[in-house]
N, C-alpha and C. Protein backbone atom coordinates (compact mmCIF):
# COMPACT_ATOMS: atom_id res chain seq x y z
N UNK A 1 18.00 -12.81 3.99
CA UNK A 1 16.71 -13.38 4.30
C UNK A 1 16.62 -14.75 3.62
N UNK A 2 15.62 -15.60 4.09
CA UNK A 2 15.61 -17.29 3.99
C UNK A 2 14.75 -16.87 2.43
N UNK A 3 15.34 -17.41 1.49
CA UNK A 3 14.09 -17.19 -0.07
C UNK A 3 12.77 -17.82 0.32
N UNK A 4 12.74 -19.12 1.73
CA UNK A 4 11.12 -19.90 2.23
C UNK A 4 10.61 -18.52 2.29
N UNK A 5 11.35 -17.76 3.41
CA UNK A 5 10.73 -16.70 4.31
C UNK A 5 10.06 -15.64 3.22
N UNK A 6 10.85 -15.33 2.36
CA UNK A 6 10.73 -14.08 1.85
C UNK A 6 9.50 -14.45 0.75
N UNK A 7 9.51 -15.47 0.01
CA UNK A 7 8.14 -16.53 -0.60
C UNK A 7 7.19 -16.15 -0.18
N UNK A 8 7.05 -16.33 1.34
CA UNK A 8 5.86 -16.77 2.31
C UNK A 8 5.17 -15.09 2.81
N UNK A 9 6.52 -14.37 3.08
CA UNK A 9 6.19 -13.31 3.09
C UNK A 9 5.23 -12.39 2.04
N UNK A 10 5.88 -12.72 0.72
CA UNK A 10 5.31 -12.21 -0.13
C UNK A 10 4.05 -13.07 -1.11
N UNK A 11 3.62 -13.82 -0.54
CA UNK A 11 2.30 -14.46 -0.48
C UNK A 11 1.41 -14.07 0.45
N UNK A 12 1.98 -13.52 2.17
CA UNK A 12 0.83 -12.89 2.62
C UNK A 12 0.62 -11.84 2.32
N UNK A 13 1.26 -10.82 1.67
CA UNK A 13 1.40 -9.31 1.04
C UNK A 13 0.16 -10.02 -0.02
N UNK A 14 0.08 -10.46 -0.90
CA UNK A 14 -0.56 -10.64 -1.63
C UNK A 14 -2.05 -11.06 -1.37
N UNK A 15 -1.86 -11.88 -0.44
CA UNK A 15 -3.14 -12.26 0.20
C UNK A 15 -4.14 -10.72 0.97
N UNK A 16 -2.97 -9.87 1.46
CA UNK A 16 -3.56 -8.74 2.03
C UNK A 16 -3.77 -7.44 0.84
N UNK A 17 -2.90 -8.15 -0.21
CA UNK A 17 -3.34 -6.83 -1.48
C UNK A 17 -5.02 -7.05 -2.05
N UNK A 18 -5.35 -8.69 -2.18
CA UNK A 18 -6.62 -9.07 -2.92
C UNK A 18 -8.15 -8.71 -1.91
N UNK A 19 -7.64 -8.61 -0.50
CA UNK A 19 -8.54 -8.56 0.39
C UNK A 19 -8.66 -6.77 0.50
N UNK A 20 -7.99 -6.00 0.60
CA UNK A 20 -7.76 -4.58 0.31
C UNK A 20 -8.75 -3.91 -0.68
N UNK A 21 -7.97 -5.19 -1.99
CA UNK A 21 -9.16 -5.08 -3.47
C UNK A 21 -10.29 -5.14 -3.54
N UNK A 22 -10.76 -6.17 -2.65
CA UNK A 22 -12.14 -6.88 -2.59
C UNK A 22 -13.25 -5.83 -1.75
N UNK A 23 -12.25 -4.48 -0.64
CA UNK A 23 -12.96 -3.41 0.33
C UNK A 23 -12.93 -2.30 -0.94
N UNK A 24 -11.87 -2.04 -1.76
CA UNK A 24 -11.60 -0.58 -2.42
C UNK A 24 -13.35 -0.83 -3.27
N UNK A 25 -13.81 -2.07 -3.89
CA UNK A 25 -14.82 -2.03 -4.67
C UNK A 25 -16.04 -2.58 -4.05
N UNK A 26 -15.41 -2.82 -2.77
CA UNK A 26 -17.29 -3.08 -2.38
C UNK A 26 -17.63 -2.18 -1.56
N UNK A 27 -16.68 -1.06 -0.67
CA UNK A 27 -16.61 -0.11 0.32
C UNK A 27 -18.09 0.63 -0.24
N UNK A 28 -18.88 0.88 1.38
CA UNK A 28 -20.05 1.71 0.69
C UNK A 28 -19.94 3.26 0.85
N UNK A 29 -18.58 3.52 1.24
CA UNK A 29 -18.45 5.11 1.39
C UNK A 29 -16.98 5.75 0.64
N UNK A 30 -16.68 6.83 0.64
CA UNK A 30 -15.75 7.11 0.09
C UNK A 30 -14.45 7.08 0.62
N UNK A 31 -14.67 7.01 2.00
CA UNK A 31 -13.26 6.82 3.36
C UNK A 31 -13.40 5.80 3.46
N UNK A 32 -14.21 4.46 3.34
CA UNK A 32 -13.97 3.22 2.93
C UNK A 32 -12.67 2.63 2.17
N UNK A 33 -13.21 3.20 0.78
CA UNK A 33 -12.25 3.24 -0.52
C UNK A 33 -10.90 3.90 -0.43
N UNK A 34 -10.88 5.13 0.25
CA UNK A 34 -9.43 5.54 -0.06
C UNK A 34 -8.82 4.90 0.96
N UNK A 35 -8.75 4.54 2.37
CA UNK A 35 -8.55 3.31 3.36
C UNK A 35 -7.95 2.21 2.24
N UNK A 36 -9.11 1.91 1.71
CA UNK A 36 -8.49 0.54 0.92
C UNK A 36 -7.28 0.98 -0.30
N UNK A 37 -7.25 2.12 -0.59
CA UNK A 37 -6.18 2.50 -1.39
C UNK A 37 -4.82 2.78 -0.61
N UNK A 38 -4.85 3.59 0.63
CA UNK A 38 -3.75 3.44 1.48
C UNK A 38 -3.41 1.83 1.61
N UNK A 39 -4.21 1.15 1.43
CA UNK A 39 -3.67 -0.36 1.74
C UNK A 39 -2.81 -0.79 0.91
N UNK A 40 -3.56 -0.88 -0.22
CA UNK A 40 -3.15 -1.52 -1.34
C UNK A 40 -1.12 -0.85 -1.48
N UNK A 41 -1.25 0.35 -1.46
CA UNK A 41 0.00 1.11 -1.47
C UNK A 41 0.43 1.00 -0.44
N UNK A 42 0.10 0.35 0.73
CA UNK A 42 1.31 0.00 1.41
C UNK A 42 1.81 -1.52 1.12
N UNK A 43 0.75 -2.31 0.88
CA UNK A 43 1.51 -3.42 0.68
C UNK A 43 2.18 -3.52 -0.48
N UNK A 44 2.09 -2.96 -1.26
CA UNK A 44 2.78 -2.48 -2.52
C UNK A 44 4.37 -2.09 -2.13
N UNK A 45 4.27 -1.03 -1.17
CA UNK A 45 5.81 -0.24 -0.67
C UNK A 45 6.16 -1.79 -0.18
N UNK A 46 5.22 -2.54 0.91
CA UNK A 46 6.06 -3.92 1.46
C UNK A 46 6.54 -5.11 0.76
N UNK A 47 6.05 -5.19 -0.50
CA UNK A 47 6.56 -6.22 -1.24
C UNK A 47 7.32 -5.73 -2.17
N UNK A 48 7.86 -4.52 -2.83
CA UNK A 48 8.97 -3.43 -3.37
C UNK A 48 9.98 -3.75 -2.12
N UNK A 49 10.18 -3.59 -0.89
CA UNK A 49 11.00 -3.74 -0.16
C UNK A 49 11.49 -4.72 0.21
N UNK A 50 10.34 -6.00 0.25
CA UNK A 50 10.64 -7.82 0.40
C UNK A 50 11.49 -7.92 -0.20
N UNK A 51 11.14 -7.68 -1.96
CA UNK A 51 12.23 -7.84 -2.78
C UNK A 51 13.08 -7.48 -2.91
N UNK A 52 13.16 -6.46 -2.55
CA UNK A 52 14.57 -5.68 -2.70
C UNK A 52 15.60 -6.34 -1.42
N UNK A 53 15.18 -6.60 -0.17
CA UNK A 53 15.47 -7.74 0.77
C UNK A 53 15.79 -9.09 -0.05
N UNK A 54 15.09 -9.32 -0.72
CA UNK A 54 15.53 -11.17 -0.90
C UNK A 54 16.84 -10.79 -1.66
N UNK A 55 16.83 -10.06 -2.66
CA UNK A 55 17.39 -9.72 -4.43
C UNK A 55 18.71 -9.16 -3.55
N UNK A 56 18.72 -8.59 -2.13
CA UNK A 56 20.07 -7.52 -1.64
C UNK A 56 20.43 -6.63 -2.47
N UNK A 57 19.12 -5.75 -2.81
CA UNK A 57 19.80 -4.73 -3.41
C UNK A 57 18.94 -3.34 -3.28
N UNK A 58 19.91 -1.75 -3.13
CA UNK A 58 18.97 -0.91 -2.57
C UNK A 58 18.49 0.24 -3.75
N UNK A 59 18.46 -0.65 -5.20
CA UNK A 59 18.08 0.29 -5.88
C UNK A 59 17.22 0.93 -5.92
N UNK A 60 16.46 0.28 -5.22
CA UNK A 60 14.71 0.69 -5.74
C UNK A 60 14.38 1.19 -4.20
N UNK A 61 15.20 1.98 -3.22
CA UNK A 61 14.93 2.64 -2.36
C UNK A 61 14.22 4.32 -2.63
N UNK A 62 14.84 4.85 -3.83
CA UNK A 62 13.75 6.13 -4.30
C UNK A 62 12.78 5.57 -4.62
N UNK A 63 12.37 4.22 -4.94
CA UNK A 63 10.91 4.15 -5.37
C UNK A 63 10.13 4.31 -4.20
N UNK A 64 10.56 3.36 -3.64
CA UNK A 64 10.02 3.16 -2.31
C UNK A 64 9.36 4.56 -1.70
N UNK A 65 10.54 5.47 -1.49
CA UNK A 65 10.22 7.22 -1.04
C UNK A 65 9.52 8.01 -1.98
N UNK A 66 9.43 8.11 -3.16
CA UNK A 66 8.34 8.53 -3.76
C UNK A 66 7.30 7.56 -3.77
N UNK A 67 6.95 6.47 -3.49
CA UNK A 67 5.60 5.99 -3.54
C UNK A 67 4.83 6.23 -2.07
N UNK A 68 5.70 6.08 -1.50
CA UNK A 68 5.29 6.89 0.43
C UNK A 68 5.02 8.43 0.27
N UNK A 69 5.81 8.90 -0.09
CA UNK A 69 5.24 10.37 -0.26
C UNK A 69 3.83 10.69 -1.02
N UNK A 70 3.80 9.94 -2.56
CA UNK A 70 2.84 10.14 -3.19
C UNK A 70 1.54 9.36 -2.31
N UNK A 71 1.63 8.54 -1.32
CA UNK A 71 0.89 7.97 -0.35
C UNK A 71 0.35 8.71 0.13
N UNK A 72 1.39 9.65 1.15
CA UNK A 72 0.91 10.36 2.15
C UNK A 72 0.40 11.66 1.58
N UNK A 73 0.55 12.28 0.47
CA UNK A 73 0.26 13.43 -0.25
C UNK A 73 -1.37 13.21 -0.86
N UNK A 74 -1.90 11.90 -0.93
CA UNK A 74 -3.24 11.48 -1.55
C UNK A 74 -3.75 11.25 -0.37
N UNK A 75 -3.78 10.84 0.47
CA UNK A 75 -4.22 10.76 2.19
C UNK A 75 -4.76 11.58 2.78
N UNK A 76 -3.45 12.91 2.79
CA UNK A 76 -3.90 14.42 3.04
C UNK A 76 -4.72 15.06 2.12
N UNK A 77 -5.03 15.01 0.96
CA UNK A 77 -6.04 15.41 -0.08
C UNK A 77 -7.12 14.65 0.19
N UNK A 78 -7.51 13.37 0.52
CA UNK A 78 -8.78 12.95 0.67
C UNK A 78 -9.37 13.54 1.96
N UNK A 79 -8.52 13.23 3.12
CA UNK A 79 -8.99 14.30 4.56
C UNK A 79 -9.40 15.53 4.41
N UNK A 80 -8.56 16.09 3.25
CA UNK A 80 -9.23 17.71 3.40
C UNK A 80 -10.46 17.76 2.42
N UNK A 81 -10.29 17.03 1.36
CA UNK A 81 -11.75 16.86 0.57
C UNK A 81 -12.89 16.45 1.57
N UNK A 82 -12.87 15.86 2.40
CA UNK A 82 -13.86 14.73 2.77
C UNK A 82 -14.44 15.79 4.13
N UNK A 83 -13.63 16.80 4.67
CA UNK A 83 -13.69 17.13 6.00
C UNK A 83 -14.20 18.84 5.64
N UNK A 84 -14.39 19.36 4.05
CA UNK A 84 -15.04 19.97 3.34
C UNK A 84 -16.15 19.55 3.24
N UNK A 85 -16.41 18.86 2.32
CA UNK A 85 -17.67 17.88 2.47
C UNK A 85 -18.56 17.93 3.62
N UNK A 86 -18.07 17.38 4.95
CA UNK A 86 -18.95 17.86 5.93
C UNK A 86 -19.89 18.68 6.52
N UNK A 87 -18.46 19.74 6.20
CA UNK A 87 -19.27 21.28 6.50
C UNK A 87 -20.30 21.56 6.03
């Protein structure tokens, strides 16, 4: 990857982590907030992976899979909290 590209890349990751930030604390509901937490953790997994792209290297590929799992494992706990709640 071009180091411009991968820069630029990881300036809009960033730009989309602060805007994420700016919903997790102003969100007026609770599926607001965890929305904005799936965000934040994905752009998180995408700029863990940029780098690991610019740097060519696949160490930090278990991070990557435990931070997706621990993603998708807090996702499914807020749905079933929230869809309790209802009832």
């Amino acid at each position: 990857m071009n180091p411009l590209v991968g820069v630029a890349a990881l300036a809009l990751l960033g730009s989309a982590a602060v805007m994420a930030l700016i919903r997790l604390v102003r969100g007026p509901s609770t599926l607001d907030r965890a929305v904005a937490v799936d965000m934040v953790l994905a752009v998180v997994l995408a700029g863990i992976a940029a780098e690991a792209t610019l740097n060519r290297h696949t160490t930090t590929v278990p991070v990557l899979l435990a931070l997706a799992l621990v993603g998708f494992l807090g996702s499914v706990s807020i749905v079933r909290f929230s869809a309790r709640e209802e009832d």
